[in-house]
Protein backbone atom coordinates (compact mmCIF):
# COMPACT_ATOMS: atom_id res chain seq x y z
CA UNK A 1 -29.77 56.81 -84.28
CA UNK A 2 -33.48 58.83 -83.67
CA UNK A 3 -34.23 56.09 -81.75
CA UNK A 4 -31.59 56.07 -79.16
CA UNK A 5 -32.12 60.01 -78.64
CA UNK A 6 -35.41 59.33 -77.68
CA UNK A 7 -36.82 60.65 -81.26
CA UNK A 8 -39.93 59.80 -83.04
CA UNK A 9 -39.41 58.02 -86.32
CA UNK A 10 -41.89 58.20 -89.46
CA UNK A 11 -41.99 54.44 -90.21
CA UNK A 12 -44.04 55.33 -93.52
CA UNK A 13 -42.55 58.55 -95.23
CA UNK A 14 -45.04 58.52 -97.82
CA UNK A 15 -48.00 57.96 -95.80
CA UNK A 16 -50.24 60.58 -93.74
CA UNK A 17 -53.72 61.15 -93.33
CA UNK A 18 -55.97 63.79 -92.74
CA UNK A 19 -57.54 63.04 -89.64
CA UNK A 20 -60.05 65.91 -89.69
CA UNK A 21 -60.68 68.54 -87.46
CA UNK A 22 -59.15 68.41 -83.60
CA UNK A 23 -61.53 68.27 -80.79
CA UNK A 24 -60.21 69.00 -76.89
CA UNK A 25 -62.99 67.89 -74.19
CA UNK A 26 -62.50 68.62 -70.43
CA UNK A 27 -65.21 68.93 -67.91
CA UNK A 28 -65.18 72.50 -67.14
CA UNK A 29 -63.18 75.84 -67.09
CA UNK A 30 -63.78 76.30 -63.25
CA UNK A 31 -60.67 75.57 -61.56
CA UNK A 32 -59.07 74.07 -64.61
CA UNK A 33 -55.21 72.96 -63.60
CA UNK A 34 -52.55 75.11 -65.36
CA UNK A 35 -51.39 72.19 -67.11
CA UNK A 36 -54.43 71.71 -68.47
CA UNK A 37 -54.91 75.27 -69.68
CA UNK A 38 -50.74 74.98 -70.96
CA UNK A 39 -51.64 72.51 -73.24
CA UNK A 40 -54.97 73.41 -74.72
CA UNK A 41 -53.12 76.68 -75.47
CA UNK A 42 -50.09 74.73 -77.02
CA UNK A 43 -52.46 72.69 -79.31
CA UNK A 44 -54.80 75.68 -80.25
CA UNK A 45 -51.27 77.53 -81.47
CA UNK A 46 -49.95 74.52 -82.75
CA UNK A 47 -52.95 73.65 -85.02
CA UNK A 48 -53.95 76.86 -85.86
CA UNK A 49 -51.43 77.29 -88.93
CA UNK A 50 -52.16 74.57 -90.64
């Protein structure tokens, strides 16, 4: 079972909304953490094929 491996599971299959456009705010690019920079680079890719 998904569940049991720690999955996500769509409850509604048939069901999805566009949310709109994807907005990252952090308080400044000055000694930003790397994990901070990782993941505004992950969601930037991530997002920007769709």
């Amino acid at each position: 079972m998904e569940t049991q491996r720690g999955e996500l599971v769509r409850l509604l299959p048939d069901w999805h909304a566009d949310a709109g456009p994807i907005s990252l705010y952090y308080p400044s690019r000055t000694l930003m953490p790397a994990k901070t920079r990782v993941f505004i680079d992950f969601v930037v890719e991530a997002f920007a094929h769709k």
